[in-house]
Protein backbone atom coordinates (compact mmCIF):
# COMPACT_ATOMS: atom_id res chain seq x y z
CA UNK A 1 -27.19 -41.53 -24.37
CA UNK A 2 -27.66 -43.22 -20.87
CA UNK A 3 -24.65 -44.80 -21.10
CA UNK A 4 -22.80 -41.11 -21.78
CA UNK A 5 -24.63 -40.15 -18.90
CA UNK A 6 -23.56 -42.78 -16.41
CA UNK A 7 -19.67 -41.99 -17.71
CA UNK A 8 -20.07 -38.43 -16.92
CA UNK A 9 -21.46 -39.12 -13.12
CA UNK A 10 -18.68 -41.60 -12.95
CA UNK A 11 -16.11 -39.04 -13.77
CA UNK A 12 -17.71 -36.53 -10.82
CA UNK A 13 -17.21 -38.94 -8.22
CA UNK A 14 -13.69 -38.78 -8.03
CA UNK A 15 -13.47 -35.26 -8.50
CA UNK A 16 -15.92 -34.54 -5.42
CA UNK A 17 -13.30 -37.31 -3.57
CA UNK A 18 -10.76 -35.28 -4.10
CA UNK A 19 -12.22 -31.94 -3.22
CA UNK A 20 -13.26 -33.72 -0.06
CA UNK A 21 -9.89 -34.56 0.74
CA UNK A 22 -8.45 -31.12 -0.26
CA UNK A 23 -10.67 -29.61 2.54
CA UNK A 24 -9.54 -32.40 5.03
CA UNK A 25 -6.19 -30.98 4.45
CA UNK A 26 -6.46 -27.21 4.06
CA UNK A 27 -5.01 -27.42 7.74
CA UNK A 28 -2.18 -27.80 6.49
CA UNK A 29 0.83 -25.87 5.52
CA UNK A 30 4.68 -26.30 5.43
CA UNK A 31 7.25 -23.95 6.65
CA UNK A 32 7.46 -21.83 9.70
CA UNK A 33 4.84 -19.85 11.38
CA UNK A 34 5.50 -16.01 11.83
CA UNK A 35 6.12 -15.02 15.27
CA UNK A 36 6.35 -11.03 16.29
CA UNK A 37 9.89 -10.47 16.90
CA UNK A 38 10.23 -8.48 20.81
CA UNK A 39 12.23 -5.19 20.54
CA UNK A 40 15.05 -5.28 22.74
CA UNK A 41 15.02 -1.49 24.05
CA UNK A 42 15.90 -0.56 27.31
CA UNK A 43 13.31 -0.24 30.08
CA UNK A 44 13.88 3.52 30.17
CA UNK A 45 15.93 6.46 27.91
CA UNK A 46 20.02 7.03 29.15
CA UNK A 47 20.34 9.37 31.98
CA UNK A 48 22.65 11.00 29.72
CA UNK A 49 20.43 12.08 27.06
CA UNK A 50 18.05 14.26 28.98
CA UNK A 51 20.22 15.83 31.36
CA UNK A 52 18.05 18.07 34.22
CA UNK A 53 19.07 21.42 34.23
CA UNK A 54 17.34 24.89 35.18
CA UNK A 55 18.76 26.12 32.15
CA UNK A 56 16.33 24.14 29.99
CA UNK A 57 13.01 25.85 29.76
CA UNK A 58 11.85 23.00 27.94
CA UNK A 59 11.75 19.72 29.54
CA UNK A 60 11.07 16.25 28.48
CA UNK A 61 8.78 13.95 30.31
CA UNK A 62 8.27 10.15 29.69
CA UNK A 63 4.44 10.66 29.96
CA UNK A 64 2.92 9.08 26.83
CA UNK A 65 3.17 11.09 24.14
CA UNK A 66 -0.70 11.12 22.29
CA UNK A 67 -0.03 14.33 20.65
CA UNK A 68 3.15 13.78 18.86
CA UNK A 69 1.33 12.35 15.44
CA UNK A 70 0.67 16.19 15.26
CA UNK A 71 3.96 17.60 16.22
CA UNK A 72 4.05 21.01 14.62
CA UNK A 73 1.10 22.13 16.54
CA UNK A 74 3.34 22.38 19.13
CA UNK A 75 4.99 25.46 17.74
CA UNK A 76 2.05 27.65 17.71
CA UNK A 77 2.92 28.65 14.32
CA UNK A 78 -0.23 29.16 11.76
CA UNK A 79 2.68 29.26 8.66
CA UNK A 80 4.13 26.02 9.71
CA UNK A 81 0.70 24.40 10.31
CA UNK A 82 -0.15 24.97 7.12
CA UNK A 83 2.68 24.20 5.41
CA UNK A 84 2.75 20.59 6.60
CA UNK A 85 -1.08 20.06 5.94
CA UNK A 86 -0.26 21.05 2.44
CA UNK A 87 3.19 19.05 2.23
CA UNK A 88 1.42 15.66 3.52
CA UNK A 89 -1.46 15.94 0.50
CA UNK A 90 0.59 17.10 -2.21
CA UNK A 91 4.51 15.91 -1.71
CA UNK A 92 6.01 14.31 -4.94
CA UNK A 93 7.60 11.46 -2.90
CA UNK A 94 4.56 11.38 -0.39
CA UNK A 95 2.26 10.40 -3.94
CA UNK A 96 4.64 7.96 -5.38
CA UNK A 97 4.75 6.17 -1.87
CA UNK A 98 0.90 5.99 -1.94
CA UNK A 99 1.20 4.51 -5.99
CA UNK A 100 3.68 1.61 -4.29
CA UNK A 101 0.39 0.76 -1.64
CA UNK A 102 -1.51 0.17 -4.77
CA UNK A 103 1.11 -1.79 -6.44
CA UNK A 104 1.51 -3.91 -3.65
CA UNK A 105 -1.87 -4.63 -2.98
CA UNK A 106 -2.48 -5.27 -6.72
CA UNK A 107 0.30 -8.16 -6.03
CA UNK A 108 -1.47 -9.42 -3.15
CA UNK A 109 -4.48 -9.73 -4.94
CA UNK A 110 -2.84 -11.13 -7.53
CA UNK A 111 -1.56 -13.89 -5.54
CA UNK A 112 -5.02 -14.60 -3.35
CA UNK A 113 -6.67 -15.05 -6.69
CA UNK A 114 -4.46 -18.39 -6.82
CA UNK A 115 -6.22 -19.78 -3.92
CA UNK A 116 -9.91 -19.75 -5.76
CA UNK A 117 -10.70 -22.36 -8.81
CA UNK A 118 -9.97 -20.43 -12.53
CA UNK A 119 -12.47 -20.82 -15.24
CA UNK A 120 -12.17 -19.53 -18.94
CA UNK A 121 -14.77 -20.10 -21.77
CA UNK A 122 -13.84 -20.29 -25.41
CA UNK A 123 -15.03 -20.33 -28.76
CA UNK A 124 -13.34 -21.25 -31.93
CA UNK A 125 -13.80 -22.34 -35.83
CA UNK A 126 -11.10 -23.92 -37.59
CA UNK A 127 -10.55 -25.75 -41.53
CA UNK A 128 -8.31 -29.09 -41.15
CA UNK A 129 -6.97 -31.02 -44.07
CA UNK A 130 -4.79 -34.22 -42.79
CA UNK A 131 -1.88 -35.53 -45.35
CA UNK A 132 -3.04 -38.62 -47.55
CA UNK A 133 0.33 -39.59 -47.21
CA UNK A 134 0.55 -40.12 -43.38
CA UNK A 135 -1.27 -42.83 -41.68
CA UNK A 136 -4.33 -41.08 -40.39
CA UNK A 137 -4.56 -39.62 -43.83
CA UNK A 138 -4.89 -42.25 -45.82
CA UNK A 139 -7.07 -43.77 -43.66
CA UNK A 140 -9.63 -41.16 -43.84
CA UNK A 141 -9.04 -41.40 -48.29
CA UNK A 142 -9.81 -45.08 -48.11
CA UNK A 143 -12.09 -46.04 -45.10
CA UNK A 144 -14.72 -46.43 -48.00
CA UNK A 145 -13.11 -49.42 -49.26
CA UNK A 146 -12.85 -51.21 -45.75
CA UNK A 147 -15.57 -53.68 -45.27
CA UNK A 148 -18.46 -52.78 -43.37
CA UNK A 149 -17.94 -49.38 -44.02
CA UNK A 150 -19.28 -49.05 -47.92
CA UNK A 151 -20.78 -46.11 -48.51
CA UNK A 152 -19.02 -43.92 -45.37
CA UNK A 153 -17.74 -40.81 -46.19
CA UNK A 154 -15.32 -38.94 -44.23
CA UNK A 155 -14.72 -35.72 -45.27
CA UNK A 156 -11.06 -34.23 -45.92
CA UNK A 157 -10.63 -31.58 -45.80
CA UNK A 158 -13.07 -30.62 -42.88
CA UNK A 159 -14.04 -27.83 -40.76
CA UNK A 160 -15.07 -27.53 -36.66
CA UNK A 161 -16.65 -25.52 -34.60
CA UNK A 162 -16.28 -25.70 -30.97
CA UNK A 163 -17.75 -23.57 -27.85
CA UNK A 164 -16.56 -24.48 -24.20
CA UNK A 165 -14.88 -23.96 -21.42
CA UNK A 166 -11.59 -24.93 -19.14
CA UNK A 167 -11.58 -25.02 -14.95
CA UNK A 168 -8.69 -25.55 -13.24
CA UNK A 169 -7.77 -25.30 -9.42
CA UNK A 170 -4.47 -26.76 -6.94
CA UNK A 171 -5.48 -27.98 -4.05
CA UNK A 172 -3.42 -26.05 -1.76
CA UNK A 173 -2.22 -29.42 0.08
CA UNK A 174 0.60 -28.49 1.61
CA UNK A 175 0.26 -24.00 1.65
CA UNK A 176 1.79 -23.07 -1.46
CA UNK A 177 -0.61 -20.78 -2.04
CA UNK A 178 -2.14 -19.59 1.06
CA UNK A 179 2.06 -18.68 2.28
CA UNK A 180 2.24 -16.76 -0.55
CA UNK A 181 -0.82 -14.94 -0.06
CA UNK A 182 0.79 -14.43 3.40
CA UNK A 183 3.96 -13.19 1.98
CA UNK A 184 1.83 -10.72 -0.03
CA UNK A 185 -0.04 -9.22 2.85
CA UNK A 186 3.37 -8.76 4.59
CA UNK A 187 4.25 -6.91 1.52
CA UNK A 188 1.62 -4.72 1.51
CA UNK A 189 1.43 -3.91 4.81
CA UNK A 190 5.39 -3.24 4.56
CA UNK A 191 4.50 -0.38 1.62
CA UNK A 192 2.34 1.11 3.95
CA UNK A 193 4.94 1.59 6.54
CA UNK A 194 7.31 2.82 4.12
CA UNK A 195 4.58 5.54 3.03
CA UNK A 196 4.75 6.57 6.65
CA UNK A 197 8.04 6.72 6.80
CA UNK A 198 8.32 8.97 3.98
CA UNK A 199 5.65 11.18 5.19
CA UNK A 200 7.53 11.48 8.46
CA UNK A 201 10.46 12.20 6.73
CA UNK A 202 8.78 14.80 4.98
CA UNK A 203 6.75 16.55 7.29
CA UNK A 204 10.38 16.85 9.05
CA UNK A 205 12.52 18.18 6.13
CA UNK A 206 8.98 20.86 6.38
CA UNK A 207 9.60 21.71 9.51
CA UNK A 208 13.61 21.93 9.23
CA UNK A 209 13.51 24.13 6.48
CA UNK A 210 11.01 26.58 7.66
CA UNK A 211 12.48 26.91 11.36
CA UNK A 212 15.97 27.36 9.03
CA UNK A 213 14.06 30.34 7.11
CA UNK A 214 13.20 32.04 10.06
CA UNK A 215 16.30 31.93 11.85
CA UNK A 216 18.13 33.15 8.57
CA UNK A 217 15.43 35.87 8.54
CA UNK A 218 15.98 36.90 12.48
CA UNK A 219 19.71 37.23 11.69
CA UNK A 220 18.94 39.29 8.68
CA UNK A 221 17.07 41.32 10.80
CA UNK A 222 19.84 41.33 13.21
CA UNK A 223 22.26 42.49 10.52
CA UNK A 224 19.95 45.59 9.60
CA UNK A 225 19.94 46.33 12.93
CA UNK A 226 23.54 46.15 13.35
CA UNK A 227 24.22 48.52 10.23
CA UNK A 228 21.96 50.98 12.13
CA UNK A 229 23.72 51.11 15.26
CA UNK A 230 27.03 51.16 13.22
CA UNK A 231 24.98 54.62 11.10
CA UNK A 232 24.71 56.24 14.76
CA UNK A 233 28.58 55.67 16.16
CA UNK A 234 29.24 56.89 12.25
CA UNK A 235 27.25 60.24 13.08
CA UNK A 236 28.25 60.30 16.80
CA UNK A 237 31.64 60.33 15.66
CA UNK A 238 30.98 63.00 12.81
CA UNK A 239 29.38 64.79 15.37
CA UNK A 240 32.53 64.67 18.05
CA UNK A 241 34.92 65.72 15.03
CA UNK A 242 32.93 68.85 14.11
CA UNK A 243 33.18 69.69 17.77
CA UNK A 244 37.27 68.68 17.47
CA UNK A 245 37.29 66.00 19.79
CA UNK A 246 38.43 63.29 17.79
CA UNK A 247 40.30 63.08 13.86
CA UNK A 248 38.48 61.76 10.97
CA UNK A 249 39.62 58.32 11.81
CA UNK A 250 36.80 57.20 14.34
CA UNK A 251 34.02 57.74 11.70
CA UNK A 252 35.69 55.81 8.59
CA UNK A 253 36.06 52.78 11.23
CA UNK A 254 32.27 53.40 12.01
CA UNK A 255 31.49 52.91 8.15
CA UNK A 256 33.94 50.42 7.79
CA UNK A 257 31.89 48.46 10.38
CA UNK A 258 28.66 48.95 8.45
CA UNK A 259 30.16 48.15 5.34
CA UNK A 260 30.74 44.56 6.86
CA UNK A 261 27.85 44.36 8.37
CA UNK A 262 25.99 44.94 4.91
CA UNK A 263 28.58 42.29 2.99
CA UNK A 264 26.62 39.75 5.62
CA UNK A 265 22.98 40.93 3.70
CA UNK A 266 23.47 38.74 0.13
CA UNK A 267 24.64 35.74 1.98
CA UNK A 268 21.64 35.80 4.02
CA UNK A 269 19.50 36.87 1.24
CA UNK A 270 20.65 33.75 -0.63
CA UNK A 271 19.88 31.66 2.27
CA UNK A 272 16.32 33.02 2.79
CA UNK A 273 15.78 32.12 -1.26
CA UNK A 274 17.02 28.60 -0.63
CA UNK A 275 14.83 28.07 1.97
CA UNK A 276 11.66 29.22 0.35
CA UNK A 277 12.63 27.08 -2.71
CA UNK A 278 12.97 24.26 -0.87
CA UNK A 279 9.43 24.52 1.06
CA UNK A 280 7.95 25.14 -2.45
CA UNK A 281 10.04 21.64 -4.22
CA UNK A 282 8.45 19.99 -0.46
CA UNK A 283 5.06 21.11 -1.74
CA UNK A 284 4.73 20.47 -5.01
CA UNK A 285 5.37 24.05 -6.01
CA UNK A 286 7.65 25.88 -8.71
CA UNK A 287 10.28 27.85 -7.68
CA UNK A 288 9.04 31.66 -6.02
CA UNK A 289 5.46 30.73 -5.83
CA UNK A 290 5.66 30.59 -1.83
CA UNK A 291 7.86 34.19 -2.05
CA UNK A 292 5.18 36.30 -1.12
CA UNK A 293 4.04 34.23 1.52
CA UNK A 294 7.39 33.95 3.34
CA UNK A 295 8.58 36.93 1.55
CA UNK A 296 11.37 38.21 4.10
CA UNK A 297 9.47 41.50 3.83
CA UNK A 298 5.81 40.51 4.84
CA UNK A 299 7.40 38.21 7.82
CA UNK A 300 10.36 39.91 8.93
CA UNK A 301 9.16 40.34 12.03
CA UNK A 302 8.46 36.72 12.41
CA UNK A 303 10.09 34.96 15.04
CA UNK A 304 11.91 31.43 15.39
CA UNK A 305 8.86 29.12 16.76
CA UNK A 306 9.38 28.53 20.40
CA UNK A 307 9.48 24.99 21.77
CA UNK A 308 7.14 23.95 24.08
CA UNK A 309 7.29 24.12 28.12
CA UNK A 310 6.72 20.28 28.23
CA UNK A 311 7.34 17.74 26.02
CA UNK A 312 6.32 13.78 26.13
CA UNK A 313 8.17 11.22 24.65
CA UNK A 314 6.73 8.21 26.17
CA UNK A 315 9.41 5.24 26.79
CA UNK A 316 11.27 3.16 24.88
CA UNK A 317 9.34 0.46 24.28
CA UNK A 318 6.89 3.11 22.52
CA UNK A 319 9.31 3.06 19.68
CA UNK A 320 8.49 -0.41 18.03
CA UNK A 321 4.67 0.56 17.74
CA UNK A 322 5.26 4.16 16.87
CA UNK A 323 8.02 3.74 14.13
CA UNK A 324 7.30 3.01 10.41
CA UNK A 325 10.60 1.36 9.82
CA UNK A 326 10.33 -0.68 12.50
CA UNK A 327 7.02 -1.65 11.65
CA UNK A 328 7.99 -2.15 7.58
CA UNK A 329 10.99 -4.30 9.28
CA UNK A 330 8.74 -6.83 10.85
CA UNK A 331 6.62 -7.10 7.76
CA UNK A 332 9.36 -7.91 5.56
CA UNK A 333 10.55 -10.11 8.18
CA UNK A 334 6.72 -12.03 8.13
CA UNK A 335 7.20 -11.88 4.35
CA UNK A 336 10.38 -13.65 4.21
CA UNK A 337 8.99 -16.68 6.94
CA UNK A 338 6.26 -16.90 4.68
CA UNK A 339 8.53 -17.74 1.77
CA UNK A 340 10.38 -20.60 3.35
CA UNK A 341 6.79 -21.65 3.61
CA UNK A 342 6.29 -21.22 -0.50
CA UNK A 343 9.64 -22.83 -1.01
CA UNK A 344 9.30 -26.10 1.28
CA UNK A 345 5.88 -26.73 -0.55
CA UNK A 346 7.94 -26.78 -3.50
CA UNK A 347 9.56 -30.13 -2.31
CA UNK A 348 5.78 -31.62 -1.92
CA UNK A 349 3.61 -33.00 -5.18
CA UNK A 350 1.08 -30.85 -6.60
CA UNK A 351 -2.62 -31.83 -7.32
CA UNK A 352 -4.49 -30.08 -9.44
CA UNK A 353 -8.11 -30.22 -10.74
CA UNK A 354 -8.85 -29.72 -13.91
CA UNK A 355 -11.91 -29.83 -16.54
CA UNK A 356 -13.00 -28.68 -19.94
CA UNK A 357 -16.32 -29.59 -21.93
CA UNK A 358 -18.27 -28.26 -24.33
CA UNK A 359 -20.01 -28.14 -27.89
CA UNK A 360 -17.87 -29.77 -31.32
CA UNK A 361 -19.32 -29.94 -34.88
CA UNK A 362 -18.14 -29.96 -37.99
CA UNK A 363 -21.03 -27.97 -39.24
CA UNK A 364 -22.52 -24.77 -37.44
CA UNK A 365 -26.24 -26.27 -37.93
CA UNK A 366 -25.19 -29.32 -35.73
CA UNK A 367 -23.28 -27.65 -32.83
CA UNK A 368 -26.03 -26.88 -30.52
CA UNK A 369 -27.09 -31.04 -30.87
CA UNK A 370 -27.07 -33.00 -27.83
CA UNK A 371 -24.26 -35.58 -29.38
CA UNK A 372 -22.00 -32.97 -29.85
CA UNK A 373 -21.46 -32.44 -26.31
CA UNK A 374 -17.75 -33.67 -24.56
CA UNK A 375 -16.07 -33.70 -21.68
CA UNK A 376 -12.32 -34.00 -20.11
CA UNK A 377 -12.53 -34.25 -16.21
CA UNK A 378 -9.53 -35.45 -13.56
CA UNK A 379 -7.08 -34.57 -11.11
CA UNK A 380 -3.00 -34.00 -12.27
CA UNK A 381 -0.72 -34.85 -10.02
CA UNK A 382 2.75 -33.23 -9.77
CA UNK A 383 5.29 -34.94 -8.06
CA UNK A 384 9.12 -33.72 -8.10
CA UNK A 385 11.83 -36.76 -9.04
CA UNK A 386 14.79 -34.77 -10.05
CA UNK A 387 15.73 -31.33 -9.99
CA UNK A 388 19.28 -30.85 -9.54
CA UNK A 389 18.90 -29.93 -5.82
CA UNK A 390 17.27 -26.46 -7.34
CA UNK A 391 14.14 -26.71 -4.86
CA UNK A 392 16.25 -27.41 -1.95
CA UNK A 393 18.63 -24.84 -2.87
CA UNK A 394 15.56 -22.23 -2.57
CA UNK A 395 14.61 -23.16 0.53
CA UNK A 396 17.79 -22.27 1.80
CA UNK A 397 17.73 -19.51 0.21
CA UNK A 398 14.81 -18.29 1.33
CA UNK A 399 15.60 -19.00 4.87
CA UNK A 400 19.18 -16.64 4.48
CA UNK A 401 17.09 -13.83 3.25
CA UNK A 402 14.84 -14.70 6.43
CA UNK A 403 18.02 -14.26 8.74
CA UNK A 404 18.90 -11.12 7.33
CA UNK A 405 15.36 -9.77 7.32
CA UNK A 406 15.69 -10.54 11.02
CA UNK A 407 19.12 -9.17 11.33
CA UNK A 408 17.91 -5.50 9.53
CA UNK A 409 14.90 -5.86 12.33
CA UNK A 410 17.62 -5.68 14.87
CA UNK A 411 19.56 -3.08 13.72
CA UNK A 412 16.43 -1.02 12.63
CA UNK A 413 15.24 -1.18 16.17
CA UNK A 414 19.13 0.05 17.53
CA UNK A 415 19.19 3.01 14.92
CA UNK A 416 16.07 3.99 16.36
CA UNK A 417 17.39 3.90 19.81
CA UNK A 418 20.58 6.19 18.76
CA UNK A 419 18.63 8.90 17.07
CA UNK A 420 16.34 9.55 19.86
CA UNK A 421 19.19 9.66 22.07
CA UNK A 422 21.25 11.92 20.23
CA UNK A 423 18.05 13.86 20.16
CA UNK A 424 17.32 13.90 23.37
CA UNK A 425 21.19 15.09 24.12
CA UNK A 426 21.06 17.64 21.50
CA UNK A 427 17.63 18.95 22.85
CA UNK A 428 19.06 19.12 25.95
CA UNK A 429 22.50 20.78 25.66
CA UNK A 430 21.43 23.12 23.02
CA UNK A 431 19.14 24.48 25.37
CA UNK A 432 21.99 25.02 28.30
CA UNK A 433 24.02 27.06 25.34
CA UNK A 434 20.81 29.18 23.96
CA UNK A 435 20.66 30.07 28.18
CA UNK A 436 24.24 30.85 28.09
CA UNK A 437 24.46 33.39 24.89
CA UNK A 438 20.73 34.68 26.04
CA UNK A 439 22.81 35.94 29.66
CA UNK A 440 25.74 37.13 27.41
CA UNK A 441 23.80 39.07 25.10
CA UNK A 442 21.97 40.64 27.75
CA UNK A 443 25.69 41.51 29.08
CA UNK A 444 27.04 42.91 25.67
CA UNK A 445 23.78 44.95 25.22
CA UNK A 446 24.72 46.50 28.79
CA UNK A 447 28.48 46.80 27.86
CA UNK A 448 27.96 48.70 24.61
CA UNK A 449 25.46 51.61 25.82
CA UNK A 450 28.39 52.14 28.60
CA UNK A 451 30.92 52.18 26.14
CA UNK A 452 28.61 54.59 24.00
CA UNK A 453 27.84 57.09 27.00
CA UNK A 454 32.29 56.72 27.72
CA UNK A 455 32.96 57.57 24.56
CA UNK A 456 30.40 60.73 24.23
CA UNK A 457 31.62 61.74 27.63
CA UNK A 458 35.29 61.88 26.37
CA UNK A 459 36.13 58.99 28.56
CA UNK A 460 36.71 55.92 26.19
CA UNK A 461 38.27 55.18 22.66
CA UNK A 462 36.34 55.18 19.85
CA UNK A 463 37.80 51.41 19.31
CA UNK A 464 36.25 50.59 22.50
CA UNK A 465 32.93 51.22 21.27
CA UNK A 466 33.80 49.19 17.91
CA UNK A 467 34.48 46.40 20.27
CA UNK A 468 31.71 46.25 22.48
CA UNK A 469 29.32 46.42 19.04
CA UNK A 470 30.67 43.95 16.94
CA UNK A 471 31.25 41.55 20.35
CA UNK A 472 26.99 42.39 20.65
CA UNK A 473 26.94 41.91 16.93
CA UNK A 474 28.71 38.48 17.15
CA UNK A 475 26.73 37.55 19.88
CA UNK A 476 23.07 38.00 19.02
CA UNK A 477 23.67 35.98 15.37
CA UNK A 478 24.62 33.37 17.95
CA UNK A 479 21.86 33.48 20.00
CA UNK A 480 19.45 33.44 16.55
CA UNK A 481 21.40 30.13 15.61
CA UNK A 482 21.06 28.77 18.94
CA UNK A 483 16.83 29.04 18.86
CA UNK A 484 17.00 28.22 15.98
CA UNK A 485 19.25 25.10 16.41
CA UNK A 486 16.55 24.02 19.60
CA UNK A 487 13.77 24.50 18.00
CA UNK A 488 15.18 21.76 15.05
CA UNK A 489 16.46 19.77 17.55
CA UNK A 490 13.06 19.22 18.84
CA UNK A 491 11.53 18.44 15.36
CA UNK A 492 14.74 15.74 14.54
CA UNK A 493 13.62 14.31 18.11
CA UNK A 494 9.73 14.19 17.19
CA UNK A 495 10.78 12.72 13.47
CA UNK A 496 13.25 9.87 15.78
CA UNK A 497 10.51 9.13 17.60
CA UNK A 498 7.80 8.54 14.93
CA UNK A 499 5.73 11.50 15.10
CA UNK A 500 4.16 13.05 12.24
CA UNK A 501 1.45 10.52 11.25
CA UNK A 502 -2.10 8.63 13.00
């Protein structure tokens, strides 16, 4: 028994020698080390983009912009406020991004559980009967017949019973392990940036279609209105034939005129349902559940949400902390560095540390006994001869898929730069035209009551006054896309720029 003893401290010693020198290395890992790429972005947005203009009620500033992770507050709209809050908690794509966090950070736990030792107990019974006709078999038939050994009796066949266990751990010499727990975090923290972007994205394709609703519901409006003034030059020219100032043919144009103005009614109609559908698919919600809430008939007064007087973008260098993509960019560009990291090691021998002991009997009464202890203990080493250049091969490998992670960085970062430029020009010159048709409407409204008090005075033709109303007809449904067209514009800027989440 001592001398079992004294074997089992020997085989400790080198297994504390080489934990010892595991944690004198632990420093140590191959490959590169991640370094935060710098956006290249311009010190300040084009001149072009944000062109000044007194015909832009609505101007943009470079003053940080603290409020835009809240950007529909902006419109003052109660409907839309709510509609987002709901959107962000209960979006389809929104909830399946959030599942892909978990996933990920199941992997990277998955992974960080390499760098701690694994240990497994294990219990078994088993009923062995070895061939007389092999070596070891016939052995155990005749090893009563060797001298010395009269009267020995090995049993065959025989059972066993075993309890015990198995640890095992690398030492992570050269980083194996601890880059790919690296490339894991990267991973992770990528998913969460791509659950940002998607809620971005969402929040936007909120705010698009309900500014699109009421727009479609201000020209429907506009249409209703337009058959009405199209009833009165009907009855105004009834009137003026009765008195025999004028033949029949003035008040069949009149309803001709508010016959097309009612053909307008389904398409707009159809418009209004799309719209409302597609806030309730946004939400989580079965077609015509959100009807009565944005029922054209509850809200048809409702106007297009005005933009806001000022509005602060911050600068461009604000872009590569504010945007998830270009966030979830860099992190799959740290993820790939870390797996040149995981590949190089793979050109480096691996040592690990293994051990199992235990209980063994051939009888159940006997396995508790002190003799029927054992125990394996020892380091493996694993050192790479021959491969067919396969581990080599990966680290190139890996390094490509590095370059292009860096390459989609790049490009990330410029896409970035175009959209909020083309936002910031569309913001801008959308603006100047919404000015121009708001002066020309005011014109045409002037231009059809003096066509309307020509024509009852005898002085004009009844086409005249046809003219002047559809030119005001034309006109306002203009104007309603035009504030309607701005007040997008501004949420495709806030969406370019990264609003929409904290």
């Amino acid at each position: 028994m001592r001398r079992t003893m004294r074997k089992s401290k020997s085989l400790g010693i080198p297994i504390f020698l080489a934990a010892v020198l595991s944690a004198s290395l632990a420093g140590c890992a191959v490959g590169p080390n991640f370094k935060p790429p710098i956006a290249d972005v311009p010190a300040s947005w084009s001149a072009s983009a944000a062109p000044a203009s007194p015909s832009q009620p609505s101007k943009i500033t470079t003053a940080p912009a603290d409020d835009i992770a809240s950007w529909w507050t902006s419109f003052n709209d109660p409907v839309l406020t709510s509609l987002v809050n709901r959107a962000a908690a209960a979006n389809l794509d929104a909830r399946e991004a959030v599942l892909r966090i978990a996933e990920a950070r199941a992997q990277r736990d998955i992974a960080g559980a390499d760098q701690f030792p694994s240990l497994s107990g294990n219990g078994s019974y088993s009923i062995n009967r070895l061939s007389e006709n092999t070596p070891t078999g016939a052995l155990f038939s005749k090893v009563g017949s060797f001298p010395g050994l009269s009267g020995v009796s090995i049993p065959n066949p025989y059972s066993e019973y075993q309890l015990g266990f198995d640890a095992s751990w690398e030492v992570d010499i050269f980083g194996r392990v601890r880059r790919s727990v690296e490339a894991a975090k990267a991973d992770t923290s990528a998913s969460v940036e791509d659950s940002r972007a998607i809620l971005i994205s969402t929040l936007g394709d909120v705010g698009r279609a309900y500014l699109d609703l009421r727009g479609a519901q201000a020209k429907h409006r506009i249409a209703l209105e337009a058959i009405a003034t199209e009833s009165d030059l009907r009855d105004l020219a009834s009137q003026r034939r009765r008195a025999g100032l004028n033949s029949d043919i003035d008040a069949v144009r009149a309803a001709a005129e508010a016959s097309s103005s009612e053909a307008q009614l389904p398409l707009l109609d159809q418009q209004i349902a799309a719209d409302i559908n597609q806030l309730g698919k946004l939400l989580d919600r079965q077609p015509g559940t959100l009807e009565i809430e944005l029922s054209p008939g509850l809200n048809d007064d409702q106007p297009v949400p005005g933009v806001p007087a000022i509005v602060p973008i911050g600068l461009p260098s604000d872009l590569a902390r504010r945007r998830p993509d270009i966030r979830e960019a860099e992190a799959r560009l740290h993820a790939a560095t870390a797996r040149i990291g995981v590949a190089v090691a793979g050109l480096y021998p691996r040592l690990t540390l293994g051990a199992s002991g235990g209980l063994q009997s051939q009888a159940l009464s006997s396995l508790t006994n002190w003799a029927s202890r054992f125990i394996a203990a020892g380091p493996t080493l694993e050192l790479p001869i021959f491969d067919a250049g396969r581990r080599r091969a990966t680290v190139r490998l890996q390094d490509v898929k590095a370059q292009e992670a860096a390459l989609d960085y790049s490009r990330t970062v410029l896409t970035a730069l175009v959209e909020v430029d083309n936002g910031l020009a569309a913001y801008g010159h959308d603006q100047a035209r919404r000015a121009s048709l708001a002066q020309t409407d005011a014109r045409d409204r002037d231009a059809l009551d003096l066509e309307r008090q020509r024509y009852a005075n005898g002085v004009a033709s009844f086409i005249d006054v046809l003219y002047a109303e559809r030119t005001l007809k034309q006109n306002e449904l203009l104007l309603a896309d035009a504030s309607t067209t701005v007040s997008i514009d501004l949420v495709v800027l806030y969406k370019a720029l990264g609003g929409g989440w904290r």
